[in-house]
Protein backbone atom coordinates (compact mmCIF):
# COMPACT_ATOMS: atom_id res chain seq x y z
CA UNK A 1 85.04 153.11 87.06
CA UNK A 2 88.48 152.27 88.57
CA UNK A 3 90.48 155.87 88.63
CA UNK A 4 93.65 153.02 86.93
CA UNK A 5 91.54 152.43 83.97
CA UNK A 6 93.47 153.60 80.92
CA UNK A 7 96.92 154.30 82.91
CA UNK A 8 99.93 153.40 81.25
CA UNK A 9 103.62 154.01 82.27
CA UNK A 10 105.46 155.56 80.12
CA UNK A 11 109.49 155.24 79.83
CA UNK A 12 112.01 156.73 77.65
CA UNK A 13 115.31 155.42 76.34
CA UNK A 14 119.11 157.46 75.84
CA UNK A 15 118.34 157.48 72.42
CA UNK A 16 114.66 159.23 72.89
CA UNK A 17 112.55 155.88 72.12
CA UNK A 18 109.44 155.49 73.88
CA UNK A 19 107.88 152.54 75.82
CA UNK A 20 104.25 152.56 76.51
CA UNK A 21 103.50 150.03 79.31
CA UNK A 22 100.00 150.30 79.93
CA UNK A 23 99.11 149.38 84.03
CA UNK A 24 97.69 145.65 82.51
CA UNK A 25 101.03 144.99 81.12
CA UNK A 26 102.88 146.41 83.81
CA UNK A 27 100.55 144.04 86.58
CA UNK A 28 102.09 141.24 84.41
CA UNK A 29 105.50 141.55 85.77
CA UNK A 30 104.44 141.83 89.17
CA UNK A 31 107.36 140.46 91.29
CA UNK A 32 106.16 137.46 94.05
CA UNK A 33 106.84 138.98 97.51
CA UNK A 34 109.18 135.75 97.77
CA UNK A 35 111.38 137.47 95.21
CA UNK A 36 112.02 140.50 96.61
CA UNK A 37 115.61 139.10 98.25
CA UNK A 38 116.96 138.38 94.93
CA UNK A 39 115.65 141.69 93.33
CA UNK A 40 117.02 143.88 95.93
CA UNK A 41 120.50 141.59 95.57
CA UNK A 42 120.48 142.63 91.70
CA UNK A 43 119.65 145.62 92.20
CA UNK A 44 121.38 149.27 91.81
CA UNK A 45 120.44 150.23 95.04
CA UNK A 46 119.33 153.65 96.20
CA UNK A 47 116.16 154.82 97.46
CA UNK A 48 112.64 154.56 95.23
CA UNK A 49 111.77 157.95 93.09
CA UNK A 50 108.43 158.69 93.44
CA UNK A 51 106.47 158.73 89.73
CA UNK A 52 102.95 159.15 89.16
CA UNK A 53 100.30 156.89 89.16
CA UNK A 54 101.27 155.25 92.77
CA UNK A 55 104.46 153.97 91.27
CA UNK A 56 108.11 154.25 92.10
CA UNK A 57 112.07 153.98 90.24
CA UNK A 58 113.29 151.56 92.65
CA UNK A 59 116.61 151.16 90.44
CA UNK A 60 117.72 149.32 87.31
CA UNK A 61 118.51 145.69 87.38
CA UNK A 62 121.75 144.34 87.10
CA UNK A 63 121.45 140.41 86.14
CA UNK A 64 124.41 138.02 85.25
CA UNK A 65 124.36 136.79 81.57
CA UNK A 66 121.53 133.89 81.26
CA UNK A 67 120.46 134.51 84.84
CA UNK A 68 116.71 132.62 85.11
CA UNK A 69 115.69 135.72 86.40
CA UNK A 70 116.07 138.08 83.05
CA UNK A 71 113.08 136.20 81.03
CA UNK A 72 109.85 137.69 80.49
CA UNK A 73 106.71 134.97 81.68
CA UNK A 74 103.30 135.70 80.85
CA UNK A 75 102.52 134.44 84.13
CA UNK A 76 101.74 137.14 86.66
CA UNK A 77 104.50 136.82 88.98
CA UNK A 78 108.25 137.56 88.32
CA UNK A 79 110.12 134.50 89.18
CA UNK A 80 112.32 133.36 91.90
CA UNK A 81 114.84 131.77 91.60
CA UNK A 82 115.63 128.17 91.82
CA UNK A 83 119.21 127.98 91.56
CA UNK A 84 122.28 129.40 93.38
């Protein structure tokens, strides 16, 4: 049995909400390595916080109103972008 199976990252807002992201969902968003120019462009850059689970905070992204890149796909891969 994979030691991921049943993993789920779990996030919490100001206001004391929390998101359950289980690791399926979370392999969803999976950025294309292609991508990782304009996330790191967008992003509130310091250095990645070690979580649990093998995963990082890298930062939280900062996207221009109707930016291509804030939509959620159900494909795999979080997009790059195609415009300047």
């Amino acid at each position: 049995m994979d030691g991921n199976t049943g993993q789920a990252l779990v996030i919490v807002d100001a206001d004391g909400n929390y998101y359950v992201l289980p690791r399926e969902v979370v392999q969803t968003a999976k950025a294309d390595p292609a991508s990782r120019a304009a996330i790191e462009q967008h992003l509130d850059g310091h250095d990645p916080v070690p979580l649990a689970g093998g995963y990082s905070f890298a930062g939280v992204l900062r996207l221009p109103p109707g930016s291509e890149l804030a939509h959620y796909s159900p494909e795999p891969c979080w997009p790059v972008a195609t415009t300047g």
